[in-house]
N, C-alpha and C. Protein backbone atom coordinates (compact mmCIF):
# COMPACT_ATOMS: atom_id res chain seq x y z
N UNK A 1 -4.41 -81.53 23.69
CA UNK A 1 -4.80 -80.13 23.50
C UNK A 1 -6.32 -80.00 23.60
N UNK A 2 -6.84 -79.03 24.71
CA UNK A 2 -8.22 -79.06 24.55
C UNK A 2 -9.40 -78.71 23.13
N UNK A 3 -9.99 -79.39 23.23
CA UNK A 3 -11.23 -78.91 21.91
C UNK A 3 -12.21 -77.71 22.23
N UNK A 4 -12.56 -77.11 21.18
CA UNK A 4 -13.89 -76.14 21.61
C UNK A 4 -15.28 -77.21 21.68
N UNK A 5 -15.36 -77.29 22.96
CA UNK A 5 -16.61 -78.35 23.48
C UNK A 5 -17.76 -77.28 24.35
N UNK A 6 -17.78 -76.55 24.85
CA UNK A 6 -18.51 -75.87 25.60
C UNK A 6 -17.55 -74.26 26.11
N UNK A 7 -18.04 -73.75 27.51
CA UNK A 7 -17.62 -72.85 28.26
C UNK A 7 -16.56 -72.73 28.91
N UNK A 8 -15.42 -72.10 29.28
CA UNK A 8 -14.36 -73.09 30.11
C UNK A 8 -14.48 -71.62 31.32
N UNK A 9 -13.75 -72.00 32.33
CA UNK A 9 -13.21 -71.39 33.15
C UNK A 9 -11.93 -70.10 32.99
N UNK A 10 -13.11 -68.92 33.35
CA UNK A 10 -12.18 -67.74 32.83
C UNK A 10 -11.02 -67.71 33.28
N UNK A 11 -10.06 -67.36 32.95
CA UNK A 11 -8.34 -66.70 34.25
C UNK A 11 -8.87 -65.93 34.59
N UNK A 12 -8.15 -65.86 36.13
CA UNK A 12 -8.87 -64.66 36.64
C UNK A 12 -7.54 -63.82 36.78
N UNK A 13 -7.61 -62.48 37.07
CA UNK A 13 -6.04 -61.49 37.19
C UNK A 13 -6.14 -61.26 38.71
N UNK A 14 -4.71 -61.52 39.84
CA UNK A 14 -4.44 -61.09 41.22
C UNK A 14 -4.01 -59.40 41.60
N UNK A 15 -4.71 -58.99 42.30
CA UNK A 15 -3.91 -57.70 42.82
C UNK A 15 -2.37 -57.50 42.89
N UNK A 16 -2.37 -56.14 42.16
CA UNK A 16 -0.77 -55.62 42.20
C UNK A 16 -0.12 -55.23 43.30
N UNK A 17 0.71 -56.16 44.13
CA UNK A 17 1.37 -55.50 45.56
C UNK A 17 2.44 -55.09 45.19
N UNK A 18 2.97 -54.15 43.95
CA UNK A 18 4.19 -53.13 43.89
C UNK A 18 5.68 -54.04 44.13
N UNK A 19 5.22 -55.32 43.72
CA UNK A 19 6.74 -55.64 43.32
C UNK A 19 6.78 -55.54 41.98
N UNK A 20 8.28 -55.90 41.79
CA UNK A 20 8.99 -55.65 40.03
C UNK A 20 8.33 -55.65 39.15
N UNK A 21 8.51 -55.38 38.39
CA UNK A 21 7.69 -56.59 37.27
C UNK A 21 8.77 -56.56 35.90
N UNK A 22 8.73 -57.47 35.63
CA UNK A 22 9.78 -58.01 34.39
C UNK A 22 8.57 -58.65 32.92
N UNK A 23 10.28 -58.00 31.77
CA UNK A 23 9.58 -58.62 30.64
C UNK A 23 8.47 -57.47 30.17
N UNK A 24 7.60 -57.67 29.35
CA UNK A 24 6.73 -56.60 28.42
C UNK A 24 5.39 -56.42 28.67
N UNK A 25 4.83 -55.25 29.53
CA UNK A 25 3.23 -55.44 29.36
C UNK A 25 2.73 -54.88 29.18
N UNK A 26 1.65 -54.50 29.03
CA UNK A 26 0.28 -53.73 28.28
C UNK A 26 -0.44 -53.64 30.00
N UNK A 27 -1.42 -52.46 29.47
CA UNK A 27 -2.58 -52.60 30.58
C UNK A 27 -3.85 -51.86 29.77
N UNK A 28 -4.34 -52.39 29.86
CA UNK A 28 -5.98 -52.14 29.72
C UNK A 28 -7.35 -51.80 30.98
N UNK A 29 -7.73 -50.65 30.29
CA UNK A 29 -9.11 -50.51 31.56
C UNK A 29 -10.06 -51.63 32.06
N UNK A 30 -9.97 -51.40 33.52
CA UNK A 30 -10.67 -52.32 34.34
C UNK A 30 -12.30 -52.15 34.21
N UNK A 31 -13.01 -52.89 33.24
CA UNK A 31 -14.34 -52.63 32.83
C UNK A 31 -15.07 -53.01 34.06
N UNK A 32 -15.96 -52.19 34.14
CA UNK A 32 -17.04 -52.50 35.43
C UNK A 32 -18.32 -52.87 35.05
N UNK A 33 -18.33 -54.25 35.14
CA UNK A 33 -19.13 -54.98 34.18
C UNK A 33 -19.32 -56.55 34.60
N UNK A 34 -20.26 -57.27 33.65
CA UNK A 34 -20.39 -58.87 34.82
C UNK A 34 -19.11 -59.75 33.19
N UNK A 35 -18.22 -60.71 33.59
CA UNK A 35 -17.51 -61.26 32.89
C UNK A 35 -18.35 -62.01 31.79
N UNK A 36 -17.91 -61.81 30.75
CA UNK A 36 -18.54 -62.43 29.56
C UNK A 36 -18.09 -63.36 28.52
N UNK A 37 -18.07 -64.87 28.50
CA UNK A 37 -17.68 -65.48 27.30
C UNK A 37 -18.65 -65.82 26.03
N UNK A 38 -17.87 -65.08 24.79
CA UNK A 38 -18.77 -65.48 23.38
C UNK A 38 -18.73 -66.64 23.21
N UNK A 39 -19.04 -67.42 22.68
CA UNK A 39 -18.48 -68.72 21.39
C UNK A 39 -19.71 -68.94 20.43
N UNK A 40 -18.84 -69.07 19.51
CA UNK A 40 -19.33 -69.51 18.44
C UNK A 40 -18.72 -70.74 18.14
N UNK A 41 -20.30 -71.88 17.89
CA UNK A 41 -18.79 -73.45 17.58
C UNK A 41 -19.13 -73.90 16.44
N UNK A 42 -17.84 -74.63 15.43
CA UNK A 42 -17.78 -75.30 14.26
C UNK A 42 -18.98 -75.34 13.71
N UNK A 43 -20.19 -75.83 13.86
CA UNK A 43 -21.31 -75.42 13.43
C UNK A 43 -22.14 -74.40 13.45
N UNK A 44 -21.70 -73.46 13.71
CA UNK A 44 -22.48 -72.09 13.59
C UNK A 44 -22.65 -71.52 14.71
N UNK A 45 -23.67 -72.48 16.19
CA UNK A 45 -24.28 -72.35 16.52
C UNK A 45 -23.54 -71.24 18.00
N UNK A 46 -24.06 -70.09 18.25
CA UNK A 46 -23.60 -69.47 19.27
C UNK A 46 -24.25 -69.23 20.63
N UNK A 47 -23.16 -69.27 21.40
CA UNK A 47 -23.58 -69.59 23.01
C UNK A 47 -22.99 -68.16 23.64
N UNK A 48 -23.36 -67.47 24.59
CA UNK A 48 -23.01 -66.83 25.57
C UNK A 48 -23.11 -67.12 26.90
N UNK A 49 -22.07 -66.88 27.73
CA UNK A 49 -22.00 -67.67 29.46
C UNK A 49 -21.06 -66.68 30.16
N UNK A 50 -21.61 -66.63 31.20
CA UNK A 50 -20.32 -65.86 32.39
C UNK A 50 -20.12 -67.01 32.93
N UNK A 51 -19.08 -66.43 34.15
CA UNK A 51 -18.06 -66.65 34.54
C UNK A 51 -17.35 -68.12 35.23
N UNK A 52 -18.73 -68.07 35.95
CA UNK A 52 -18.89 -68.96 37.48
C UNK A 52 -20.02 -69.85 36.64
N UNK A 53 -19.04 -70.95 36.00
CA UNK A 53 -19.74 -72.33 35.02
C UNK A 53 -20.37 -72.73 36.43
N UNK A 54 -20.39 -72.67 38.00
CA UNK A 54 -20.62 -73.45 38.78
C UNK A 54 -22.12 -73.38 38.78
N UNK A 55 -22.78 -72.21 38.04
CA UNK A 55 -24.28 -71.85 38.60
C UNK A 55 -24.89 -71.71 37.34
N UNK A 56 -23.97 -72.34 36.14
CA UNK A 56 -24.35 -72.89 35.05
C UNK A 56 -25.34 -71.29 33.87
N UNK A 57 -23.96 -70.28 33.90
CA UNK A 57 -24.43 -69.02 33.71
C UNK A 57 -25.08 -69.08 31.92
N UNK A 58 -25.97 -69.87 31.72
CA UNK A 58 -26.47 -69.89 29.82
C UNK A 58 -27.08 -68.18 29.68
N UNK A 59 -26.25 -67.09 29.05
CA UNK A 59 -27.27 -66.34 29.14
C UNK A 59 -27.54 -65.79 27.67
N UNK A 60 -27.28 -66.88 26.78
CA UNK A 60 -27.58 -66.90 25.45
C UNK A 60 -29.24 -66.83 24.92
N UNK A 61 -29.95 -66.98 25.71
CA UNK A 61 -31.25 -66.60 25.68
C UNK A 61 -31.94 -65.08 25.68
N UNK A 62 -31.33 -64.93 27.28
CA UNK A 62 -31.73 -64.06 27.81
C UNK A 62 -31.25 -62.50 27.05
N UNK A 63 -29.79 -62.49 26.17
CA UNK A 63 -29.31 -61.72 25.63
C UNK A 63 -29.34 -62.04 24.32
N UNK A 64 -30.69 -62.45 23.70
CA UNK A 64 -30.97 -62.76 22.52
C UNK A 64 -30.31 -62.14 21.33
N UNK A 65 -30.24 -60.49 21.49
CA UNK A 65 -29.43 -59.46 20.65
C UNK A 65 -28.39 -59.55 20.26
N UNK A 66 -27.64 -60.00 21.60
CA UNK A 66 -26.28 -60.25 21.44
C UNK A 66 -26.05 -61.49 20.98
N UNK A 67 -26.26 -62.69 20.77
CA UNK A 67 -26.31 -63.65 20.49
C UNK A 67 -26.29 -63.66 18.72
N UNK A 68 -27.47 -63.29 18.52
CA UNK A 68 -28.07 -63.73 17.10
C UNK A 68 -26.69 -62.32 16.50
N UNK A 69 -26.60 -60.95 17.43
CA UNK A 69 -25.60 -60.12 16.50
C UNK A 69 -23.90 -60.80 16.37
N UNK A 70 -23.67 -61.80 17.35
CA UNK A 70 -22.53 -61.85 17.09
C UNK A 70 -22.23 -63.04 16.38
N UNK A 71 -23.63 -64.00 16.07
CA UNK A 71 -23.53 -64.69 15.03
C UNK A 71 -23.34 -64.70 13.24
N UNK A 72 -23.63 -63.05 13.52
CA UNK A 72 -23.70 -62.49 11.88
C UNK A 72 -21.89 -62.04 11.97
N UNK A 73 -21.06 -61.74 12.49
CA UNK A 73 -19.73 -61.96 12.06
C UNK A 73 -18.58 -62.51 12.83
N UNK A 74 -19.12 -63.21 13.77
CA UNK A 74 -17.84 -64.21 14.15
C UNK A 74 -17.64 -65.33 13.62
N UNK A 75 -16.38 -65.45 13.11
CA UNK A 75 -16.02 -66.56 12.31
C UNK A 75 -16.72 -68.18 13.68
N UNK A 76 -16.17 -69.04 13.22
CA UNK A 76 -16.82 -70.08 13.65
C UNK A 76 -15.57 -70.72 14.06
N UNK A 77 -15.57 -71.53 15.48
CA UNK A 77 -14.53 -72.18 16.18
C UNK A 77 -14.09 -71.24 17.23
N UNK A 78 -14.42 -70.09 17.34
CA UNK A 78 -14.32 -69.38 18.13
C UNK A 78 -14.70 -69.21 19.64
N UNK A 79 -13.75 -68.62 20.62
CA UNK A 79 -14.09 -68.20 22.09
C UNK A 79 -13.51 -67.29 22.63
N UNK A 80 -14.38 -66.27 22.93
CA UNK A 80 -13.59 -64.90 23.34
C UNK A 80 -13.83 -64.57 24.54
N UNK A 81 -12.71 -63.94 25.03
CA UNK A 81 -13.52 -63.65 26.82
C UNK A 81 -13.11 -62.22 26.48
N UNK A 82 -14.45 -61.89 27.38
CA UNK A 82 -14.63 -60.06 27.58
C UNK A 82 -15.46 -59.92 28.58
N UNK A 83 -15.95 -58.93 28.64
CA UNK A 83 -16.60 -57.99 29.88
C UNK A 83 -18.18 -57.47 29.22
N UNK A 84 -19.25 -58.20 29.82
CA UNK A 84 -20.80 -57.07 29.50
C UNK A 84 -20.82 -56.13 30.50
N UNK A 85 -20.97 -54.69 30.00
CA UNK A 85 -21.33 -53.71 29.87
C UNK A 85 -22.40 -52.82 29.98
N UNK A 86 -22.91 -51.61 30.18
CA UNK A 86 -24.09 -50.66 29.87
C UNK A 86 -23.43 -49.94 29.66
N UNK A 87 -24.02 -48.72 28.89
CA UNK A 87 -24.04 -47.30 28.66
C UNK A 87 -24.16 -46.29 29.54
N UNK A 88 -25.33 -47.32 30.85
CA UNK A 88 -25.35 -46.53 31.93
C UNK A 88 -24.56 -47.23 33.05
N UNK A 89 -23.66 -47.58 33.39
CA UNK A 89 -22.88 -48.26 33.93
C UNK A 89 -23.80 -49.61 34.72
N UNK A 90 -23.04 -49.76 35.54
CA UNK A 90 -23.15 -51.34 36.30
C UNK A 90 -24.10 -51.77 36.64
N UNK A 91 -24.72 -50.88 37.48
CA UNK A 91 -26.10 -51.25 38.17
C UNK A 91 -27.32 -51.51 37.30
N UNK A 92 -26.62 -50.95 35.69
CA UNK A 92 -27.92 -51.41 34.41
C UNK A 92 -27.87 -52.52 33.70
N UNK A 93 -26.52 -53.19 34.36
CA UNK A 93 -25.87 -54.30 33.07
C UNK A 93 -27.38 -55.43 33.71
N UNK A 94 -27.65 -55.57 34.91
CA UNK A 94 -29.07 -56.82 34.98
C UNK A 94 -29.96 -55.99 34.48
N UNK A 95 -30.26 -55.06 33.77
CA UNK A 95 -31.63 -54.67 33.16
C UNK A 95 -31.06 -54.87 31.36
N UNK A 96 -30.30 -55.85 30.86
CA UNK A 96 -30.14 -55.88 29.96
C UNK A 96 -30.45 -57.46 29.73
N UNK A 97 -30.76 -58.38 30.49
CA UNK A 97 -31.35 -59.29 30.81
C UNK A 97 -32.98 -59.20 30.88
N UNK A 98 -33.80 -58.46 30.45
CA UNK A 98 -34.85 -57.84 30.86
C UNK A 98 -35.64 -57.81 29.55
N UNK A 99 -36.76 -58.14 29.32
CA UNK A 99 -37.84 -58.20 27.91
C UNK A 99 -37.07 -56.28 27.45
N UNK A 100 -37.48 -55.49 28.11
CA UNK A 100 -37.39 -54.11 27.77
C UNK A 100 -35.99 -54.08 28.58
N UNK A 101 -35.03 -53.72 28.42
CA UNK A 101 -33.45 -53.56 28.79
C UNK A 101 -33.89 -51.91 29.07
N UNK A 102 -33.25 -50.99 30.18
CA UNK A 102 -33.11 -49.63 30.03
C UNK A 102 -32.16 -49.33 30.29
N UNK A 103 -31.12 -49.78 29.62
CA UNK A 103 -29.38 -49.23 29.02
C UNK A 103 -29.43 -50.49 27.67
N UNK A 104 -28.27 -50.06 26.85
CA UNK A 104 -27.78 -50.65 25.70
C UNK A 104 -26.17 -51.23 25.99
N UNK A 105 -26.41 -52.72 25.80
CA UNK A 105 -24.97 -53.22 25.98
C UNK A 105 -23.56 -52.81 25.52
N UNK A 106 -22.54 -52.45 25.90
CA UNK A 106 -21.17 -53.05 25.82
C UNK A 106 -21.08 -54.23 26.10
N UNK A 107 -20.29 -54.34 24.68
CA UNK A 107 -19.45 -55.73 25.07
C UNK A 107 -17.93 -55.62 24.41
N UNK A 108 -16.79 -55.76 25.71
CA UNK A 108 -15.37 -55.44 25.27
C UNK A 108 -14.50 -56.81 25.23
N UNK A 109 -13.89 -56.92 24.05
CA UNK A 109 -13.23 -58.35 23.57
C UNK A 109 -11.95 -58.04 24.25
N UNK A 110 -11.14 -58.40 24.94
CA UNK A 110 -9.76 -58.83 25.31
C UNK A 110 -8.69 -59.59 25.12
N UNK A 111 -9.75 -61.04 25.03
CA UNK A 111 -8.85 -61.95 24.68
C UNK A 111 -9.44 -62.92 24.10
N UNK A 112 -8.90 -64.33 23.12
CA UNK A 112 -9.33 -65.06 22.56
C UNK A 112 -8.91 -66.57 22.91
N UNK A 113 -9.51 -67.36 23.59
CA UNK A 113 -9.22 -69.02 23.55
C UNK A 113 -9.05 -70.04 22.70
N UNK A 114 -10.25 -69.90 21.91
CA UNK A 114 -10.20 -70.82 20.96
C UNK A 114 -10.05 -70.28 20.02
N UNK A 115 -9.49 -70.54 18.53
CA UNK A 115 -9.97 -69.98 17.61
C UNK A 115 -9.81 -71.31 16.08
N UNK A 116 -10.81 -71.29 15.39
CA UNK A 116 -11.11 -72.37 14.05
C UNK A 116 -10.87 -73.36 14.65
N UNK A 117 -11.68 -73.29 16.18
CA UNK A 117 -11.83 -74.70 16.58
C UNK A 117 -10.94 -75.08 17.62
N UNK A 118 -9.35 -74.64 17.61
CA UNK A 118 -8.27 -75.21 18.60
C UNK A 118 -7.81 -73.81 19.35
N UNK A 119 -7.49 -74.71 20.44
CA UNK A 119 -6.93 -73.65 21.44
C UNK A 119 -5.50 -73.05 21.26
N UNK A 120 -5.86 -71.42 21.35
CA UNK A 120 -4.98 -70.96 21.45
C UNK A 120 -4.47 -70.60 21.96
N UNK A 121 -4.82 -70.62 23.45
CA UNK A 121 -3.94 -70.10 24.68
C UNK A 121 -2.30 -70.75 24.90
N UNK A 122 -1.97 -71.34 24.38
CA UNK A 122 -0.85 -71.59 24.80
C UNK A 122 0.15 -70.63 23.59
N UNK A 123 -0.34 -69.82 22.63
CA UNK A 123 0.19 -68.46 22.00
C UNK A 123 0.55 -67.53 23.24
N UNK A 124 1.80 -66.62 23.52
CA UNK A 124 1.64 -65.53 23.64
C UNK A 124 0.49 -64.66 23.48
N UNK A 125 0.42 -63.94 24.48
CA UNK A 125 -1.09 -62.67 24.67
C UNK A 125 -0.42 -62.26 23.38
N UNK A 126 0.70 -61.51 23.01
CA UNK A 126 0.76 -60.74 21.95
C UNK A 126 0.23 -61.57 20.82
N UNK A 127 0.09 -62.58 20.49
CA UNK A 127 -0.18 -62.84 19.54
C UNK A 127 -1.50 -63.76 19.19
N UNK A 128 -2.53 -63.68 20.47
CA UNK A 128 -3.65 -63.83 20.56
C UNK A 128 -4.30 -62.63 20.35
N UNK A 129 -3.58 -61.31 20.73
CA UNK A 129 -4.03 -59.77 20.31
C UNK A 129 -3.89 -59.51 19.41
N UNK A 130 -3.28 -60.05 18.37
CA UNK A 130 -3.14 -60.14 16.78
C UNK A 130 -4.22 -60.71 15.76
N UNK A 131 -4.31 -61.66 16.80
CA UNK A 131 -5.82 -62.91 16.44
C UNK A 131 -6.94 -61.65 16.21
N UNK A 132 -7.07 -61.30 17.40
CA UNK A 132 -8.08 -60.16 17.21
C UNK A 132 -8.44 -59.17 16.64
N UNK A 133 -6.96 -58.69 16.71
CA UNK A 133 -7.29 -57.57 15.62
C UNK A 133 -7.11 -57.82 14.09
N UNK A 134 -7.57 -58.96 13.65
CA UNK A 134 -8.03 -59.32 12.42
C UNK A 134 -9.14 -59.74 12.82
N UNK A 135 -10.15 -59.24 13.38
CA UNK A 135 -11.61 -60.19 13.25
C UNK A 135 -12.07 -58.34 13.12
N UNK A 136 -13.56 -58.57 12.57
CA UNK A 136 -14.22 -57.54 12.36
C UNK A 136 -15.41 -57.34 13.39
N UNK A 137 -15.58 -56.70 14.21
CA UNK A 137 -16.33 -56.65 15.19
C UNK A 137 -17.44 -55.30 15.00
N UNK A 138 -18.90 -55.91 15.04
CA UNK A 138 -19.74 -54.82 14.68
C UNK A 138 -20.08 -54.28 16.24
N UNK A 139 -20.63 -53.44 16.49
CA UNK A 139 -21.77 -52.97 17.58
C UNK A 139 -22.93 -53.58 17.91
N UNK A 140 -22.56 -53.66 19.22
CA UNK A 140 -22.12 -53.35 20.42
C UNK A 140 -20.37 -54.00 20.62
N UNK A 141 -19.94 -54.40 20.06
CA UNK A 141 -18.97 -55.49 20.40
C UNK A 141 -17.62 -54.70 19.87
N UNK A 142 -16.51 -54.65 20.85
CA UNK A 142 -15.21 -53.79 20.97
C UNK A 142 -14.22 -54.98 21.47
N UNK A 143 -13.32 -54.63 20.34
CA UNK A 143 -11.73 -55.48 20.96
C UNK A 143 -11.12 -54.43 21.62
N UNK A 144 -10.32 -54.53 22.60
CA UNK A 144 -9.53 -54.06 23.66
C UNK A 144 -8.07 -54.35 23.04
N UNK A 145 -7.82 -53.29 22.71
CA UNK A 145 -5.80 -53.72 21.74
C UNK A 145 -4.87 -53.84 23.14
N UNK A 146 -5.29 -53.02 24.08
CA UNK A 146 -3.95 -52.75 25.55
C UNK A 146 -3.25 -51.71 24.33
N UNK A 147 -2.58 -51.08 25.50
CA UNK A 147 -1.06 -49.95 25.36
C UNK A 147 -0.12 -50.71 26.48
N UNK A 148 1.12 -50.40 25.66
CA UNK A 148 2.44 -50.83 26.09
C UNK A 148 2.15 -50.06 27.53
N UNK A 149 2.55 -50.73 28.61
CA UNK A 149 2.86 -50.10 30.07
C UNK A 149 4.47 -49.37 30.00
N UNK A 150 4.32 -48.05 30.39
CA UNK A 150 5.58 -47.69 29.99
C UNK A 150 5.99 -47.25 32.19
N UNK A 151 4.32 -46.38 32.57
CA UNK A 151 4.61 -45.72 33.93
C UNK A 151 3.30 -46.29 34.46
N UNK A 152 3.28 -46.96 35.51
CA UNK A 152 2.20 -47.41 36.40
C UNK A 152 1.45 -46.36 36.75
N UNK A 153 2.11 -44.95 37.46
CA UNK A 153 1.15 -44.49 37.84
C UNK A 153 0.55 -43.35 36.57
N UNK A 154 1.38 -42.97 35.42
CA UNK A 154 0.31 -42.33 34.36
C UNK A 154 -1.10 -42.83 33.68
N UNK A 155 -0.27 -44.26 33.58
CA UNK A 155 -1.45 -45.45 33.24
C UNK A 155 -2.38 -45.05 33.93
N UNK A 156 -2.56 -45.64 35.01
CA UNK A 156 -3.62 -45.53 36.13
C UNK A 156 -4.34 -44.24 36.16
N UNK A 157 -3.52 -42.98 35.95
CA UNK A 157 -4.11 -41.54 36.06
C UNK A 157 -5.21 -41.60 35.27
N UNK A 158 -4.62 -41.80 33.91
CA UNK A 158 -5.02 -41.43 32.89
C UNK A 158 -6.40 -42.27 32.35
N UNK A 159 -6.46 -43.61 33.16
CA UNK A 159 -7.50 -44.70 32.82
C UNK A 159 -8.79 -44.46 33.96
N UNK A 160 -8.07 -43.50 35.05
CA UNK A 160 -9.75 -43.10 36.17
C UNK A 160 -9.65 -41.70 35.53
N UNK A 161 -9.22 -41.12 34.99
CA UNK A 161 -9.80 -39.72 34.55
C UNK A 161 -10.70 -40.35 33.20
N UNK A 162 -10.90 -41.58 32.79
CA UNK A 162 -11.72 -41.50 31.77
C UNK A 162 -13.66 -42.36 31.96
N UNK A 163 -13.13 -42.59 33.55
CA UNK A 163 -14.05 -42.74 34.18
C UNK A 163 -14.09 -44.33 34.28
N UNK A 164 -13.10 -45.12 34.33
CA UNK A 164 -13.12 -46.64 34.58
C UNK A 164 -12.39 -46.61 36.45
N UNK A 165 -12.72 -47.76 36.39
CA UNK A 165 -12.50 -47.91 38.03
C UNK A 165 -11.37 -48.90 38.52
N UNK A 166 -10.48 -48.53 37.09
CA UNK A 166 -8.83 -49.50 37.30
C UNK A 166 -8.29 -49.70 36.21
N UNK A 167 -6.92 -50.77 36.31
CA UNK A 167 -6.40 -51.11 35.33
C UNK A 167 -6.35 -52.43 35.37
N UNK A 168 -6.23 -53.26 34.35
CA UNK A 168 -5.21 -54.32 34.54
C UNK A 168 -4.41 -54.31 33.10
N UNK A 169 -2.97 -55.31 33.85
CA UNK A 169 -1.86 -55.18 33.48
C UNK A 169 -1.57 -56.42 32.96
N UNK A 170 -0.95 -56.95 31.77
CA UNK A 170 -1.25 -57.77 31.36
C UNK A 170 0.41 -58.29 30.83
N UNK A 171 1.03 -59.07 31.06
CA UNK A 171 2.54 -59.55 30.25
C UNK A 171 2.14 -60.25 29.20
N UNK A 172 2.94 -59.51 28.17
CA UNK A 172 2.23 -60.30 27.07
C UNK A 172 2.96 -61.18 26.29
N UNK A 173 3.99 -61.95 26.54
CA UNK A 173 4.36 -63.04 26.30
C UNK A 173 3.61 -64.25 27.36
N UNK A 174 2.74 -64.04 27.74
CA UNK A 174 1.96 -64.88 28.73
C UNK A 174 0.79 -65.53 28.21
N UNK A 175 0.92 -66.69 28.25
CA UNK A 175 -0.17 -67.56 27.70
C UNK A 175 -1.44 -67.76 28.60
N UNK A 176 -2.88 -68.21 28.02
CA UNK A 176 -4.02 -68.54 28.82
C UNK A 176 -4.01 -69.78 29.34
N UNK A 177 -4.13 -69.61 30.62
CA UNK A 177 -4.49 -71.49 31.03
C UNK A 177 -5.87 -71.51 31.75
N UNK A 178 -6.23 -72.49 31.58
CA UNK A 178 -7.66 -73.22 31.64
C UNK A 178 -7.09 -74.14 32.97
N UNK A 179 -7.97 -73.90 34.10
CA UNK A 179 -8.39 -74.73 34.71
C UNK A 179 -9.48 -75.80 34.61
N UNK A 180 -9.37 -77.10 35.30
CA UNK A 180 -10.35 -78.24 35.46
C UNK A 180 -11.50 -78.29 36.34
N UNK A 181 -11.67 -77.51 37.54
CA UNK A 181 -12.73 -77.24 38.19
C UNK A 181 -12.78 -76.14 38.47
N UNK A 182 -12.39 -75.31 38.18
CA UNK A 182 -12.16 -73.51 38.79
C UNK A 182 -11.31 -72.76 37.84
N UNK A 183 -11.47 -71.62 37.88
CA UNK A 183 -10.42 -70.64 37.48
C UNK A 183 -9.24 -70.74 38.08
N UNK A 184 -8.28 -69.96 37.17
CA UNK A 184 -7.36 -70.12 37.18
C UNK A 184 -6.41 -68.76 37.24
N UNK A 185 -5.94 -68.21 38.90
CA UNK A 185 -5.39 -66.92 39.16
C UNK A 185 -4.42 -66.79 38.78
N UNK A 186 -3.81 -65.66 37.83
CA UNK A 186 -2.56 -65.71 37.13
C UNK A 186 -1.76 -64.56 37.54
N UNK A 187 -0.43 -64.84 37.77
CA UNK A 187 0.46 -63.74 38.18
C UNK A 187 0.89 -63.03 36.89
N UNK A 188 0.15 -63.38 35.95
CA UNK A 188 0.47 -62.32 34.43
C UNK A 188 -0.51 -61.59 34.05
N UNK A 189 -1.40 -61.77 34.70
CA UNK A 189 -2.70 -60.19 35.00
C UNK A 189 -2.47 -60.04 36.12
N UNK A 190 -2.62 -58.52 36.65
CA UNK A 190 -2.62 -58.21 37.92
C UNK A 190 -3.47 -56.75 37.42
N UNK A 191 -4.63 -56.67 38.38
CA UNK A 191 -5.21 -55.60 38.81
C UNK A 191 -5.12 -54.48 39.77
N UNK A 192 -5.65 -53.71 39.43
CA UNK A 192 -4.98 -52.39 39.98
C UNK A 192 -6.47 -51.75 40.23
N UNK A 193 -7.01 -51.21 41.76
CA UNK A 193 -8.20 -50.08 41.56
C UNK A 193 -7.80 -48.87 42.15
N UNK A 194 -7.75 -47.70 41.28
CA UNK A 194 -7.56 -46.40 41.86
C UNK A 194 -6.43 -46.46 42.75
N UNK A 195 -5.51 -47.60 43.19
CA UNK A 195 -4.32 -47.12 44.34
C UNK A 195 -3.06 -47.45 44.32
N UNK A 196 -2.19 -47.17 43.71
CA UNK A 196 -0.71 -47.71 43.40
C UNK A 196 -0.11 -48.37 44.72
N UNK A 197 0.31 -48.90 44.51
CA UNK A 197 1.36 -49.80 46.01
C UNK A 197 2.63 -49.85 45.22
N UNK A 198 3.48 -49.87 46.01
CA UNK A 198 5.01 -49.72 45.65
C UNK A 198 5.35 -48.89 44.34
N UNK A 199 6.85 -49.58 43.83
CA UNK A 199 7.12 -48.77 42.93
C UNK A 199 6.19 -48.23 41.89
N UNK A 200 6.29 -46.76 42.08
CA UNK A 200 5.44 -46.33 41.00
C UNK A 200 5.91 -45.83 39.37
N UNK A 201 6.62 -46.26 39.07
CA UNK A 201 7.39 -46.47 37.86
C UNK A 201 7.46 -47.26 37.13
N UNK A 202 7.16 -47.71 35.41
CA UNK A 202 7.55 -49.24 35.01
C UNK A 202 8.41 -48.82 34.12
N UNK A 203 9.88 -48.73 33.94
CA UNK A 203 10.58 -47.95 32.40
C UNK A 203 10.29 -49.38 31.43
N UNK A 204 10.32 -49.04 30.20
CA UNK A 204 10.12 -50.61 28.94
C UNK A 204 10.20 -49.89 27.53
């Protein structure tokens, strides 16, 4: 079973080509934003990193704020993957890297890897979303609960009328896996931008 040792390789979610879909899922807004992992490890000490370990993303420095704020209440053993953010959308999230930042971070929690140290991805999503919603998360920092997917295309309506630029869809009896040199594309996220393909219906 892996240890909390460092950064791992996010899952990544595949485009929805409108076949079936079976079993129970949630979907959550497609944040437009650069990918973000927290951790906090057994000793206190907290790290922030995106995505692509290949270019060795440390940006626990550079996002000093976020760092030292999410050291004041994340428990310890912890690894969360989420999405950084602006206020003023995308094109501000690299001026938050910046001595003077001109937007204020989001940061949205989704999902959790590690937690008091051991991995939990091999839990059900539902019950890594449980994980979460027992942790207390101050500002800037938001857990993402998902809603049950009941209709693909209301979902979708209802998630670009609030000004996000998609969905993804998430089965949530579906566990996290960690790849060894790369991410790892999972047919239990699937993304969606602004355009339904096939059936546009999910009954559940």
């Amino acid at each position: 079973m892996p240890v909390l040792e460092g950064p791992v390789w996010l899952m990544q979610p595949i485009p929805y080509w409108g076949e079936e879909l079976t079993g129970e899922w949630i979907y959550e807004p497609k944040y437009d934003g650069w990918r973000l992992q927290v951790i906090r490890y057994l000793n206190g000490r907290v790290e922030l990193w995106g995505r692509r370990l290949e270019k060795k993303p440390n940006w626990t420095e550079r996002l000093e704020s976020l760092s030292e704020g999410a050291g004041e209440f994340l428990p310890k053993g912890i690894l969360l993957d989420a999405e950084l953010c602006s206020d003023r959308g995308r094109d501000f999230v690299i001026s938050l890297f910046a001595e003077k930042p001109r937007a204020k971070p989001l940061v949205y929690v989704f999902d959790v890897v590690f937690y008091e140290g051991k991995f939990v991805g091999d839990l059900p999503l539902r019950e890594r979303k449980e994980i979460l919603g027992k942790l207390r998360f101050s500002e800037p920092f938001f857990v993402v609960k998902g809603e049950r997917l009941k209709d693909l295309r209301e979902a979708l309506a209802s998630t670009l009328q609030k000004g996000h630029e998609g969905i993804v869809i998430k089965e949530t009896g579906s566990p996290y896996e960690l790849g060894q040199d790369g991410p790892i594309a999972t047919v239990h996220w699937r993304k969606i931008k602004g355009t339904l393909y096939g059936p546009q219906k999910r009954e559940g």
